[in-house]
Protein backbone atom coordinates (compact mmCIF):
# COMPACT_ATOMS: atom_id res chain seq x y z
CA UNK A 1 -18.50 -1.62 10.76
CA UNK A 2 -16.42 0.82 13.33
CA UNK A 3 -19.52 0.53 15.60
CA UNK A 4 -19.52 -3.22 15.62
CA UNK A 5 -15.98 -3.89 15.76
CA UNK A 6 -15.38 -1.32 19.15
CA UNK A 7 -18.80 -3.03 20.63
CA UNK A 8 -17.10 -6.73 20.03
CA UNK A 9 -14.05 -4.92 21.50
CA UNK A 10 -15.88 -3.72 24.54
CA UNK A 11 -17.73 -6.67 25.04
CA UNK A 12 -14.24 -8.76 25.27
CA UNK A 13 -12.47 -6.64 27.88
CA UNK A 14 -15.68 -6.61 29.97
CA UNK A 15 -15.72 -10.71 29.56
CA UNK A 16 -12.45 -10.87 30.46
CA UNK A 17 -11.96 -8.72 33.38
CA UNK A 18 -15.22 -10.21 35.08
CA UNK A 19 -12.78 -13.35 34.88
CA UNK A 20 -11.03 -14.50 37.82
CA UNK A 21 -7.27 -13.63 38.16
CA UNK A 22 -4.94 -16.08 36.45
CA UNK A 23 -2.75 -17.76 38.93
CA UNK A 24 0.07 -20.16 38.95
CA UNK A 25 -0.50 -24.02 39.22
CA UNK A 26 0.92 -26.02 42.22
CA UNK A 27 4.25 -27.21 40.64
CA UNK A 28 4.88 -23.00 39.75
CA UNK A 29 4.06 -23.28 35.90
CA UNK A 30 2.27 -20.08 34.57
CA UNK A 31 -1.49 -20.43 33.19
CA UNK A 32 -2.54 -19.60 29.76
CA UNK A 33 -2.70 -16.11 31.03
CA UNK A 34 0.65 -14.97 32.01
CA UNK A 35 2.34 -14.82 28.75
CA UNK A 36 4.38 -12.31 26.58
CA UNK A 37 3.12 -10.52 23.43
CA UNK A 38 5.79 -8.86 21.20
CA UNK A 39 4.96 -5.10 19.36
CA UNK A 40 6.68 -4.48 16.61
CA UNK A 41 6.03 -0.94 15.18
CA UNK A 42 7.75 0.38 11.85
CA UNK A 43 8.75 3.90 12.27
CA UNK A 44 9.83 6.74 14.78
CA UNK A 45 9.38 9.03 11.61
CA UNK A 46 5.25 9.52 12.29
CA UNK A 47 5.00 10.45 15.88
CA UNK A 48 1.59 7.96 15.94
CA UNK A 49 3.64 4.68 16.52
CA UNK A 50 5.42 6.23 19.78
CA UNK A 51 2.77 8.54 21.30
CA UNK A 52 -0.14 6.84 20.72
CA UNK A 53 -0.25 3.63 19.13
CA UNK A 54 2.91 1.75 21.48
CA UNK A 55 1.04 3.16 25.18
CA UNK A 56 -2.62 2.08 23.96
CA UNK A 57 -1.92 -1.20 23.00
CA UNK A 58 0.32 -1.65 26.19
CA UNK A 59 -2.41 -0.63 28.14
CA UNK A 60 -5.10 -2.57 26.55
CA UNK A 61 -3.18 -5.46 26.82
CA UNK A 62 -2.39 -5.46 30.04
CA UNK A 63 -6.19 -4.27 30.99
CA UNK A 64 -6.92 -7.75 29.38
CA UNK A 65 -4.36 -9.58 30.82
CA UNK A 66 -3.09 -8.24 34.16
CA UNK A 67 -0.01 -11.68 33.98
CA UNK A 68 0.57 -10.37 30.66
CA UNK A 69 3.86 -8.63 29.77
CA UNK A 70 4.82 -6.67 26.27
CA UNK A 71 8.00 -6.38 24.55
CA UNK A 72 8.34 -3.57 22.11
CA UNK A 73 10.72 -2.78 19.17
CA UNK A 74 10.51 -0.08 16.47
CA UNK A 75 12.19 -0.80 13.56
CA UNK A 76 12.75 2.93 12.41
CA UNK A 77 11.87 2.19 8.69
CA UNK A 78 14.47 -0.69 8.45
CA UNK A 79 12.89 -4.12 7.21
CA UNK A 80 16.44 -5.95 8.25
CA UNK A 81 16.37 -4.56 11.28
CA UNK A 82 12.62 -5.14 12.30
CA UNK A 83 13.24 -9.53 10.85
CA UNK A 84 16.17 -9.15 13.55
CA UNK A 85 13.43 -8.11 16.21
CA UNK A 86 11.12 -10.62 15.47
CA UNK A 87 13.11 -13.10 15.32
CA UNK A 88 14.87 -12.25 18.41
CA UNK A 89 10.99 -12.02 20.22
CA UNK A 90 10.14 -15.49 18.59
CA UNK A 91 13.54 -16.93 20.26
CA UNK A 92 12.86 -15.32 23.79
CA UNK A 93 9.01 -16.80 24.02
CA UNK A 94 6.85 -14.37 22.41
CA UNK A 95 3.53 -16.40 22.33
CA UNK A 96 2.29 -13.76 19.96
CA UNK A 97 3.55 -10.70 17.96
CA UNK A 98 1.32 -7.58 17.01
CA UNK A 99 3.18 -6.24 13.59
CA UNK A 100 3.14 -2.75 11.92
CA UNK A 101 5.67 -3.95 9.33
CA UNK A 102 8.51 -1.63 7.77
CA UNK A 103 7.80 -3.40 4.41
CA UNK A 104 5.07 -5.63 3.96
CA UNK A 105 6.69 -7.99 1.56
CA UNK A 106 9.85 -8.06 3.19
CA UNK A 107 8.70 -9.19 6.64
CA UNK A 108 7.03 -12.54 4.60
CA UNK A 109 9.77 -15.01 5.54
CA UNK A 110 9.76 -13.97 9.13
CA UNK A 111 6.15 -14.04 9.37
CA UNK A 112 6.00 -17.58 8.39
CA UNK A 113 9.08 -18.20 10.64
CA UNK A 114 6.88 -17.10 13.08
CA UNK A 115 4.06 -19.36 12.14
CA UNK A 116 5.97 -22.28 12.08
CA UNK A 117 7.24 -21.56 15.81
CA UNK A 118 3.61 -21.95 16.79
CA UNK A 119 3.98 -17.76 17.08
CA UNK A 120 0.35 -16.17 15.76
CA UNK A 121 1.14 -12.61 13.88
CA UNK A 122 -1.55 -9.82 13.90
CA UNK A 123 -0.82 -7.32 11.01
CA UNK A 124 -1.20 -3.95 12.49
CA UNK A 125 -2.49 -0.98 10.68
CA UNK A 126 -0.49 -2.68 7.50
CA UNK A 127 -1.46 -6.00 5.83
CA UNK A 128 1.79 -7.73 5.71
CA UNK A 129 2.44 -10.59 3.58
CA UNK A 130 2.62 -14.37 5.16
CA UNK A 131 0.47 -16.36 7.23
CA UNK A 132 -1.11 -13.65 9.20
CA UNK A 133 -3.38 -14.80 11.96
CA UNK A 134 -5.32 -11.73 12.69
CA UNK A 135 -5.68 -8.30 10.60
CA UNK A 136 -6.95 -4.72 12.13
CA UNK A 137 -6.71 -1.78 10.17
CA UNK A 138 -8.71 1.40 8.89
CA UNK A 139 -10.66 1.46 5.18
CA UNK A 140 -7.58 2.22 3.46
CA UNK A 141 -9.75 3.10 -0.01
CA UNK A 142 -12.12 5.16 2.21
CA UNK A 143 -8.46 7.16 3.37
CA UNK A 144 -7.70 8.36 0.05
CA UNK A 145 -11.47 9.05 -0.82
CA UNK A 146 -11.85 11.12 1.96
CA UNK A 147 -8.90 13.25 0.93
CA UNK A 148 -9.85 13.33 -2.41
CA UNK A 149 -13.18 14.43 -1.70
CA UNK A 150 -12.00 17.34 0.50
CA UNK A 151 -9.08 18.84 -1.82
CA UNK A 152 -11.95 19.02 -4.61
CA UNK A 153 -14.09 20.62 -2.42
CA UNK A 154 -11.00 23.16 -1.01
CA UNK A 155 -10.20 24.27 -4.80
CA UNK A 156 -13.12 26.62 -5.99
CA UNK A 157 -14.87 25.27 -8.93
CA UNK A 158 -12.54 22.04 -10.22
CA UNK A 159 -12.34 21.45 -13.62
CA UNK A 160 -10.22 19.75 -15.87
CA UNK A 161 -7.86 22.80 -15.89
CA UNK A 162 -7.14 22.95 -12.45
CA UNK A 163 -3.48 21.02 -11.56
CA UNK A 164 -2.37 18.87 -8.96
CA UNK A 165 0.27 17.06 -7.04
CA UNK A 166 0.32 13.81 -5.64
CA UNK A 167 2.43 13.25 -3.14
CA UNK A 168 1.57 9.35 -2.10
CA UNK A 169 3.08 6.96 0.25
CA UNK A 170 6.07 4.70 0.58
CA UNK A 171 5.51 2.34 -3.01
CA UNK A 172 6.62 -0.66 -0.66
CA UNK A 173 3.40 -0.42 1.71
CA UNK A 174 -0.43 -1.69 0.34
CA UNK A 175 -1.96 0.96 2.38
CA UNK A 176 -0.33 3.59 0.49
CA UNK A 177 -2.05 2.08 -2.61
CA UNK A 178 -5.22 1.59 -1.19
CA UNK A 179 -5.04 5.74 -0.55
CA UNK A 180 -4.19 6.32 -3.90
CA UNK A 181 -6.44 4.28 -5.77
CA UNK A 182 -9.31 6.31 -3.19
CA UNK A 183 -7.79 9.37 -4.16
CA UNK A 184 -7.70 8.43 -7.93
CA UNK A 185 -11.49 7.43 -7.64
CA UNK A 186 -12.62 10.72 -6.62
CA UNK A 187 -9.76 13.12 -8.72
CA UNK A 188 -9.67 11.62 -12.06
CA UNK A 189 -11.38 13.12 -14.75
CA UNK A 190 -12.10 16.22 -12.80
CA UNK A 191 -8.60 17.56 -12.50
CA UNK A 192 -5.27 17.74 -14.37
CA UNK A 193 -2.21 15.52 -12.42
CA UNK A 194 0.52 17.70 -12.50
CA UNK A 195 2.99 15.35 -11.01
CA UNK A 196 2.53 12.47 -8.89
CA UNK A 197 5.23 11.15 -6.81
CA UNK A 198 5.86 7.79 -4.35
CA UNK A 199 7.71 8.79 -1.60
CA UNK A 200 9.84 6.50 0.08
CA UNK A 201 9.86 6.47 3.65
CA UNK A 202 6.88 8.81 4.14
CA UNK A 203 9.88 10.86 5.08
CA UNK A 204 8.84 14.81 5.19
CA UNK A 205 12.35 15.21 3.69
CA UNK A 206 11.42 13.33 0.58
CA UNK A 207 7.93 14.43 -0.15
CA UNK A 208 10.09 18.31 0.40
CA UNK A 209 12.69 17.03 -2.10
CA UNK A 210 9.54 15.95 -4.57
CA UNK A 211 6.93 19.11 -3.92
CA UNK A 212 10.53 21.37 -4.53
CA UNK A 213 10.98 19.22 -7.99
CA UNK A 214 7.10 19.73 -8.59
CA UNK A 215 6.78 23.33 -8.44
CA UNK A 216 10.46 23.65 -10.71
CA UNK A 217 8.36 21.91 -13.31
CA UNK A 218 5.11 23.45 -13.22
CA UNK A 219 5.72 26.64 -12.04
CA UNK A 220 4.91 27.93 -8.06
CA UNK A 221 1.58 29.82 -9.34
CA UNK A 222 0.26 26.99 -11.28
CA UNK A 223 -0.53 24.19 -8.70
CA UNK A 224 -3.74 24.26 -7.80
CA UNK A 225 -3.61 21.52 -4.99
CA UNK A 226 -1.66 19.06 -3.24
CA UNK A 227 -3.23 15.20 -2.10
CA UNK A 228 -0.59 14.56 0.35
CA UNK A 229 -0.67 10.90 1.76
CA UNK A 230 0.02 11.97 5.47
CA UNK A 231 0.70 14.42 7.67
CA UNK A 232 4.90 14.17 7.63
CA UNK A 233 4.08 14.56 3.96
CA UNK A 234 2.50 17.21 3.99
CA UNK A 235 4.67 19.37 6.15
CA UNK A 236 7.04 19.02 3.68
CA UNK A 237 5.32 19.68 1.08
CA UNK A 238 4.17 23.18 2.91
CA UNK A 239 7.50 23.77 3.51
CA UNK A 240 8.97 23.44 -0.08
CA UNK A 241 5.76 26.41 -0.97
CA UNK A 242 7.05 28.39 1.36
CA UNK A 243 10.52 28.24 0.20
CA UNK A 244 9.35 29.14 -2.85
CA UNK A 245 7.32 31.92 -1.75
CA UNK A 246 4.25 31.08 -3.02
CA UNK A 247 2.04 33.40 -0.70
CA UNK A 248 -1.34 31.85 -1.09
CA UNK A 249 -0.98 28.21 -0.28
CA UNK A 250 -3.26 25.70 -2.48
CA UNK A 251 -5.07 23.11 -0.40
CA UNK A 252 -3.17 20.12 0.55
CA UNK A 253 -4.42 17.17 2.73
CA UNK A 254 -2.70 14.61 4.98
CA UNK A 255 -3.75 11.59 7.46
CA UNK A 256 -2.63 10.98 11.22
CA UNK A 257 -4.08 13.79 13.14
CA UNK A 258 -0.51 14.83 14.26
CA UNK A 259 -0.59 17.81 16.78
CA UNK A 260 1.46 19.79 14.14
CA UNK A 261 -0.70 19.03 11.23
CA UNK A 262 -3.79 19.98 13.59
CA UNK A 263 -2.29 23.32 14.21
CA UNK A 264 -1.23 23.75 10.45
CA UNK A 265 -4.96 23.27 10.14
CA UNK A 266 -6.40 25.78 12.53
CA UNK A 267 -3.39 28.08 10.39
CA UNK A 268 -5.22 27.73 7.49
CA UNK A 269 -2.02 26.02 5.93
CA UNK A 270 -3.31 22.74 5.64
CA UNK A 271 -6.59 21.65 4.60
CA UNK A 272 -7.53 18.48 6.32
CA UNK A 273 -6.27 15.77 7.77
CA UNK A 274 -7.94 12.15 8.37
CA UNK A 275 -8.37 10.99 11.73
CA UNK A 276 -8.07 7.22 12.31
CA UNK A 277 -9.00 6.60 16.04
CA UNK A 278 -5.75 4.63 17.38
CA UNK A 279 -7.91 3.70 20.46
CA UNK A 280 -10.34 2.09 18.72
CA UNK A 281 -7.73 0.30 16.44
CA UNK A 282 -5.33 -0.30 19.51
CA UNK A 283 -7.99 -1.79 21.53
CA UNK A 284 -9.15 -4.45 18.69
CA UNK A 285 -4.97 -5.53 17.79
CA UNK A 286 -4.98 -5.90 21.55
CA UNK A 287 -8.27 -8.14 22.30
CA UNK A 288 -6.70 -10.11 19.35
CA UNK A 289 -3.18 -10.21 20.40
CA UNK A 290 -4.56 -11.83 23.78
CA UNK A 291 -7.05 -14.30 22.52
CA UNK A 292 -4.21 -15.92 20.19
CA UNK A 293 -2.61 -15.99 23.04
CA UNK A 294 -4.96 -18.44 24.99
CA UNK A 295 -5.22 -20.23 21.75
CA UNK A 296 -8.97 -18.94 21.04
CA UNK A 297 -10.47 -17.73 17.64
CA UNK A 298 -11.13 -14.26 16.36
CA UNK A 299 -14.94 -15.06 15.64
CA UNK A 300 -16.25 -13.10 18.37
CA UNK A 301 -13.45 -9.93 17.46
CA UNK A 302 -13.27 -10.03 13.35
CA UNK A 303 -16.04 -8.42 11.82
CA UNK A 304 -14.58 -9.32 8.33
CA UNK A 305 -12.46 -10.86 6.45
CA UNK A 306 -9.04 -9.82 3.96
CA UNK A 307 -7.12 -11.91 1.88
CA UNK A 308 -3.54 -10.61 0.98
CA UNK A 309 -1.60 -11.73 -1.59
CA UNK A 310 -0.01 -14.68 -0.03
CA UNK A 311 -3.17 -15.50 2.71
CA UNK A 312 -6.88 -15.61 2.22
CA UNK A 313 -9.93 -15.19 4.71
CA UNK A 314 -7.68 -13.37 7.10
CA UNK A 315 -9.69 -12.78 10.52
CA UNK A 316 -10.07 -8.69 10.28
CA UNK A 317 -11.29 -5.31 11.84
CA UNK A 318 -11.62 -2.75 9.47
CA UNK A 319 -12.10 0.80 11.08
CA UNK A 320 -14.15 3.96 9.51
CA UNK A 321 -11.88 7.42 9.07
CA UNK A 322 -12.68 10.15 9.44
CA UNK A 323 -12.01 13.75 7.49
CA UNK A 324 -10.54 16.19 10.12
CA UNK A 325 -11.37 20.23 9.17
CA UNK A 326 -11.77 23.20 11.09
CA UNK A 327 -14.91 22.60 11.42
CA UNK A 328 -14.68 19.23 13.48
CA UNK A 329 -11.63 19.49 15.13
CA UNK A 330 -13.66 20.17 18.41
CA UNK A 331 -16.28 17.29 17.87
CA UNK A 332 -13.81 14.63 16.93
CA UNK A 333 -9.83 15.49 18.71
CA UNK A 334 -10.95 16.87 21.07
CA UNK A 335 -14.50 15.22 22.11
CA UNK A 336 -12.31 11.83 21.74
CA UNK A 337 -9.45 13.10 23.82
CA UNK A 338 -7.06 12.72 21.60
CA UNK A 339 -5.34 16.65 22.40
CA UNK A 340 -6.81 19.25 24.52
CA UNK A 341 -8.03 22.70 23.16
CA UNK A 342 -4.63 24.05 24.61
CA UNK A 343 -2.58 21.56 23.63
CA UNK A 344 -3.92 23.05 20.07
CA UNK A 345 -4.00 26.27 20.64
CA UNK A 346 -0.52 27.66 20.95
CA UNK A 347 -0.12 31.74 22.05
CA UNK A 348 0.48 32.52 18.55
CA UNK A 349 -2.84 30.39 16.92
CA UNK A 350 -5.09 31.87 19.94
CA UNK A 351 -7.11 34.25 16.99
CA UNK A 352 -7.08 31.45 14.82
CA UNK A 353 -8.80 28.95 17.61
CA UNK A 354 -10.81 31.55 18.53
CA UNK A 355 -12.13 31.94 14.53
CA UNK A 356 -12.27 28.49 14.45
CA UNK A 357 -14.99 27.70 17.71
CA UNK A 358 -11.48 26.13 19.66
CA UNK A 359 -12.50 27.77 23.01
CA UNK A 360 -12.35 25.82 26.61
């Protein structure tokens, strides 16, 4: 599916930029292609939606659409705030708005605002609820199995008797369920859940709060693992250990391939991360972000379909993850460019990199 949805990706910017340049018409009114897409992104919490997802989709756009211009907002976690954006884009022309939405359910009413302005909404990353036009996302069950699959592996010899934490995602988002009902697929009935907690925010702060809470109740020596949701999470869920001075750190995932969780990695503090290739999701919110634009269809870009809870048969690119370990760090980050080998390897992790095959 990841194969066939960059191909249909590739094959659209190609198409597009063989096309001649858009130009105004004789009385001065703009062509189909000089037009304004609004990007909304939900948080400033997980570096992702600043350092990579907001300048890849900015510069796929406008690789698709030279006339093109973007307006961007981040919400910073605050459904209220992020309606104000969009409706504020949807007033100044927005033809079409890409959406990472705060809160999926809350953003409903101003997604079918939006709709009824003639203003097509592609979910980003999160499926929010409304008439969605266009969908493009990673396998969120496949997120969760992943990290599932690799905390088993981590703890020697799993059995019933071996304890865990959960540490999942905000309880407002549907990705964070789709990771946990991965996780769940993989985890139950071969381990005991210790404590599982929904963490509002993804903040680090909260999942610290929760992890500090966890280990009061079950005791620092007797948690075997941790399935943290995502990388923020599980920085503060390494931090809370360490407080407590638990020397030998049980294995605990995350998701997001942030540089710090990378490095916590290489440490040997972290287990794994999954890596979700923003390019590749980027580059398909984009290509459908500009064809709603011109008023096409998403045949030639879906590659399936997803119905939410309020919209069915949504157009949709779903991605493949990938689990991020020592022992890929070189063929996946850094093969797809995403941070250099020194960008990774700090002075103090050189023996670690070194160990770990992260030479230039």
């Amino acid at each position: 599916m990841a194969s066939r949805a960059r191909y249909v990706v590739g094959a659209l910017v190609a198409g597009v930029l063989a096309m001649p340049s858009a130009a105004c018409t004789g009385d001065g009114t703009a062509t189909t292609d000089s037009f304004t897409v609004g990007l909304l992104l939900p948080s400033r919490v997980v570096p992702r939606w600043e350092n990579s997802d907001k300048p890849l989709i900015e510069q796929r756009v406008r690789q698709l659409c030279p006339r093109c211009d973007v307006t961007y907002a981040n919400a910073g976690d605050d459904s209220t705030v992020q309606r104000q954006q969009m409706i504020a884009m949807i007033t100044k022309g927005a033809r079409v708005i890409v959406l990472g939405a705060a809160d999926n359910r809350a953003l409903r009413s101003t997604v079918q605002e939006a709709h009824d302005a003639g203003v097509p909404v592609v979910a980003y990353d999160r499926l929010a609820d409304g008439p969605i036009s266009g969908y493009v996302s990673f396998d969120g069950v496949q997120v969760g199995t992943l990290q599932g699959q690799v905390l088993l592996k981590a703890m020697a010899a799993p059995t019933e008797d071996r304890t865990i934490v959960m540490m999942n995602g905000d309880p407002t988002s549907t990705n964070a369920a789709s990771y946990k009902r991965g996780a769940l697929s993989v985890l139950r009935g071969k381990v005991r859940i210790g404590r599982s907690y929904d963490t509002s925010g993804w903040s680090t702060d909260n999942a610290n709060a929760n992890m500090s809470a966890a280990i009061s109740a079950l005791g620092p020596g007797r948690i075997d693992g941790v399935l943290a949701a995502n990388d923020a999470m599980a920085a503060g869920v390494i931090s809370a250990l360490r407080t407590a001075h638990v020397r030998r750190l049980p294995p605990v995932t995350g998701q997001d391939a942030d540089l710090d969780a990378v490095q916590r990695i290489v440490d040997g503090e972290q287990s794994m991360t999954v890596y979700k290739s923003f390019r590749a999701e980027a580059e398909a919110a984009a290509a459908m972000a500009v064809a709603l634009g011109r008023g096409e269809k998403l045949h030639t870009i879906a590659t399936t379909t997803t119905d939410s809870p309020t919209t069915r048969h949504i157009p949709s690119v779903l991605l493949n993850p990938v689990a991020v370990t020592t022992a890929n760090i070189k063929q996946t980050l850094v093969k797809d460019g995403v941070y250099t080998i020194a960008q990774i390897c700090t002075p103090q992790l050189r023996a670690a990199c070194a160990k770990a095959g992260l030479t230039p």
